[in-house]
C-alpha atoms as a PDB file:
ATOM      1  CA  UNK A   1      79.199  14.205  15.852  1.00  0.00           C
ATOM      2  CA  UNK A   2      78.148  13.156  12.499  1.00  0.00           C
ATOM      3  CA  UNK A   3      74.544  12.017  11.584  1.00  0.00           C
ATOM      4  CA  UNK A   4      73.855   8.607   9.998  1.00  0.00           C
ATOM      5  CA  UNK A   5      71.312   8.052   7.183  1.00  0.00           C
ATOM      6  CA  UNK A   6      69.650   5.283   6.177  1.00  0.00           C
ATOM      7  CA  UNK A   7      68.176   5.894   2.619  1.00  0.00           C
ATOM      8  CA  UNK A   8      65.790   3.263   1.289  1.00  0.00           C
ATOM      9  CA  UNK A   9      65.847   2.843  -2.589  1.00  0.00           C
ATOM     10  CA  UNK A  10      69.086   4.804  -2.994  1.00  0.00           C
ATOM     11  CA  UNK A  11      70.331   3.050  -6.092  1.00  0.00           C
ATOM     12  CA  UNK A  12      68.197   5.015  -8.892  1.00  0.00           C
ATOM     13  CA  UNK A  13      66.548   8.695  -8.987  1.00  0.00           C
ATOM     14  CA  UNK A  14      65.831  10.521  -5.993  1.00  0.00           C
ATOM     15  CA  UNK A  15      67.141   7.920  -3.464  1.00  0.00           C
ATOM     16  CA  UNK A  16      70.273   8.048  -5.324  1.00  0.00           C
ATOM     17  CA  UNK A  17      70.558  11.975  -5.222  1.00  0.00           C
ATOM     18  CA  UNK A  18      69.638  12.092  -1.667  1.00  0.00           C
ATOM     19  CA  UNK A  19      72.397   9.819  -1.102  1.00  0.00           C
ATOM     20  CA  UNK A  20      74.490  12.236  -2.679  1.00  0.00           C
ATOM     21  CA  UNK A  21      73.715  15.613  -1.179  1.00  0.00           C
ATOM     22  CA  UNK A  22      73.678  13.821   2.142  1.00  0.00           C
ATOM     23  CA  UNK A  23      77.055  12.221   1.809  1.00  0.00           C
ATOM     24  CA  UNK A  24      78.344  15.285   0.283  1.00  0.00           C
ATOM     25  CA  UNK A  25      77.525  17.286   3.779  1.00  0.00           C
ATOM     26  CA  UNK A  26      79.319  14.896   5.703  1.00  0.00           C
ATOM     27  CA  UNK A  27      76.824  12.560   7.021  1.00  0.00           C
ATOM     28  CA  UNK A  28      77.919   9.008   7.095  1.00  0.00           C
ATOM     29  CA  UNK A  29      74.927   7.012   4.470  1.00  0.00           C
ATOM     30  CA  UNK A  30      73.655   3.865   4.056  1.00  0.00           C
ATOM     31  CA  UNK A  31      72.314   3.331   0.413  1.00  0.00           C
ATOM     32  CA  UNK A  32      69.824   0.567   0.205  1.00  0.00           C
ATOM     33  CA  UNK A  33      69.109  -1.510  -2.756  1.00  0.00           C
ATOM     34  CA  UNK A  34      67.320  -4.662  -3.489  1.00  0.00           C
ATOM     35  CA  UNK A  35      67.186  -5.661  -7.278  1.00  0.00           C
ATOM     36  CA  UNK A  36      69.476  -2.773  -8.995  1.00  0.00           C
ATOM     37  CA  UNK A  37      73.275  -3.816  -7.413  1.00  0.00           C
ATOM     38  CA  UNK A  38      74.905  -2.314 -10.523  1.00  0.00           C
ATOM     39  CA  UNK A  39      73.666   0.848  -9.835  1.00  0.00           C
ATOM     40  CA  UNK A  40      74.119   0.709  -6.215  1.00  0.00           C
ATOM     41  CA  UNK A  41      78.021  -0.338  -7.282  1.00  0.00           C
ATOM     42  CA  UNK A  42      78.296   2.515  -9.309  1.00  0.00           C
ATOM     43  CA  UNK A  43      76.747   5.144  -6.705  1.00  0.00           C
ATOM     44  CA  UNK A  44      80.036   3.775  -4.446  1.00  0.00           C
ATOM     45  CA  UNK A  45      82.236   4.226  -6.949  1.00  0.00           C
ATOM     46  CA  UNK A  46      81.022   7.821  -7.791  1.00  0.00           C
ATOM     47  CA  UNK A  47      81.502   8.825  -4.563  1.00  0.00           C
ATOM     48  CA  UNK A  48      84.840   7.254  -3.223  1.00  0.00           C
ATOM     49  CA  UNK A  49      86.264   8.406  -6.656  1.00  0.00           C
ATOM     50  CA  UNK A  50      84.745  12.322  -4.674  1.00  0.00           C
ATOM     51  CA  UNK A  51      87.098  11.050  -2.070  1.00  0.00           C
ATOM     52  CA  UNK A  52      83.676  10.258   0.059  1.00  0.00           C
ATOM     53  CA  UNK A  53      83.001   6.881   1.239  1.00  0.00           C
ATOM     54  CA  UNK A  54      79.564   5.391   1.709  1.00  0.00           C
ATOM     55  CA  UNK A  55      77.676   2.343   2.565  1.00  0.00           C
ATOM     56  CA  UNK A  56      75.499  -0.009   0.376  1.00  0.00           C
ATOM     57  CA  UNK A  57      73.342  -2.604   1.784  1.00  0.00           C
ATOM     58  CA  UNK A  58      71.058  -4.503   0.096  1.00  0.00           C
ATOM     59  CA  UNK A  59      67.705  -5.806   1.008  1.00  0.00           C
ATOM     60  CA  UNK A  60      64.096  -6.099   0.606  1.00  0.00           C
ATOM     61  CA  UNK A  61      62.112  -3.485   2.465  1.00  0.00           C
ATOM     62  CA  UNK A  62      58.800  -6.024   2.036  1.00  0.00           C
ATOM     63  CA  UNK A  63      61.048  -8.462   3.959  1.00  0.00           C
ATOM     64  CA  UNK A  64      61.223  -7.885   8.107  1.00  0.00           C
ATOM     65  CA  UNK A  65      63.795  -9.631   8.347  1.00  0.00           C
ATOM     66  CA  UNK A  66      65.979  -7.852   6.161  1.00  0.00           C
ATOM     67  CA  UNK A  67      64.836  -4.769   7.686  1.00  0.00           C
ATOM     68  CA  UNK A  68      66.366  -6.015  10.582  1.00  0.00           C
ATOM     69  CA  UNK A  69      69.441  -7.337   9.404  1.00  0.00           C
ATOM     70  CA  UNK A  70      70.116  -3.565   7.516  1.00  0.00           C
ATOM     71  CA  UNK A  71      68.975  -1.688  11.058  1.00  0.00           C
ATOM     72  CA  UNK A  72      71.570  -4.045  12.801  1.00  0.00           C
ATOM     73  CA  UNK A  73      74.556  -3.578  10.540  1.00  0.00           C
ATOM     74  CA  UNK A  74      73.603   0.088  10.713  1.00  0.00           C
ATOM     75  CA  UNK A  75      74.145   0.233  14.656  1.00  0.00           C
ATOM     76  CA  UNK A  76      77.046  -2.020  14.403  1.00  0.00           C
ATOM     77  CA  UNK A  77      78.805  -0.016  12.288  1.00  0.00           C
ATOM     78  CA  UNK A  78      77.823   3.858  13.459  1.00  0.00           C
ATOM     79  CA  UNK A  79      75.852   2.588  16.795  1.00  0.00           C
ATOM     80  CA  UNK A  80      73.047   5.470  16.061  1.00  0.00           C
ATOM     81  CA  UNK A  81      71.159   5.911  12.964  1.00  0.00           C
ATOM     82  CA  UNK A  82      69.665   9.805  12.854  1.00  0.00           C
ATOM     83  CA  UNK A  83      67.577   9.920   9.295  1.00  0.00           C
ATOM     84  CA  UNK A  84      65.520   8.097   7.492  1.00  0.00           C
ATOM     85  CA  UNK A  85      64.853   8.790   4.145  1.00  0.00           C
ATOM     86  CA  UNK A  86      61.841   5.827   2.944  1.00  0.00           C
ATOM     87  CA  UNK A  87      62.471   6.148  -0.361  1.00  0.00           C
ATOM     88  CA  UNK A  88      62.480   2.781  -2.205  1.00  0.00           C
ATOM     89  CA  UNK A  89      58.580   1.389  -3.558  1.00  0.00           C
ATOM     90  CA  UNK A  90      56.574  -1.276  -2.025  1.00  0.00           C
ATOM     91  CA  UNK A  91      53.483  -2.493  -3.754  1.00  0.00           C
ATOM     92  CA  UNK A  92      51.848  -4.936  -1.916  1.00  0.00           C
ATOM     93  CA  UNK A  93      48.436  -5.544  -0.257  1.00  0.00           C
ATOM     94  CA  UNK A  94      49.457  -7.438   2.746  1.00  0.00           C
ATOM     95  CA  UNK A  95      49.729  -5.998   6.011  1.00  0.00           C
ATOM     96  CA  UNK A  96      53.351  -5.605   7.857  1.00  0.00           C
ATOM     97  CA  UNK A  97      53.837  -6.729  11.512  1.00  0.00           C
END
């Protein structure tokens, strides 16, 4: 059965070559983005021109709520999610509940 990633901050640098690699070894990703949707676009396109298909989702990882929206559509679409790869950057000095 194939693994499901969720990578956080997959638009740009390392998220984006973690996407890569993962969906390169078969594992079905979810590339999160919040403010760069061009380069999210282009990571899609990159890879279904590979012949590899793979998921972008955006939202803001400050934001619960859009945590949960991005876990949800996650298990609605694969029903499991295996990794998580926390990538993206969150400055901030408030606590998260």
């Amino acid at each position: 059965m194939q693994k499901v990633a969720i990578i956080t901050g997959a638009s740009r640098g390392i998220g984006r070559a973690c996407a890569i690699k993962f969906a390169k070894e078969g594992i079905k990703v979810i590339a999160n983005y919040n403010k760069s949707e061009e380069s999210a676009k282009s990571l899609k396109e990159e890879l279904k021109n590979q012949g590899i298909e793979i998921e972008i989702f955006k939202a803001d990882i400050t934001k619960k709520d859009e945590i949960k929206q991005m876990i949800e559509f996650a298990l609605n679409k694969y029903d499991k999610i295996d990794i998580l790869i926390n990538n993206a950057r969150n400055i901030t000095n408030k606590t998260f509940y």
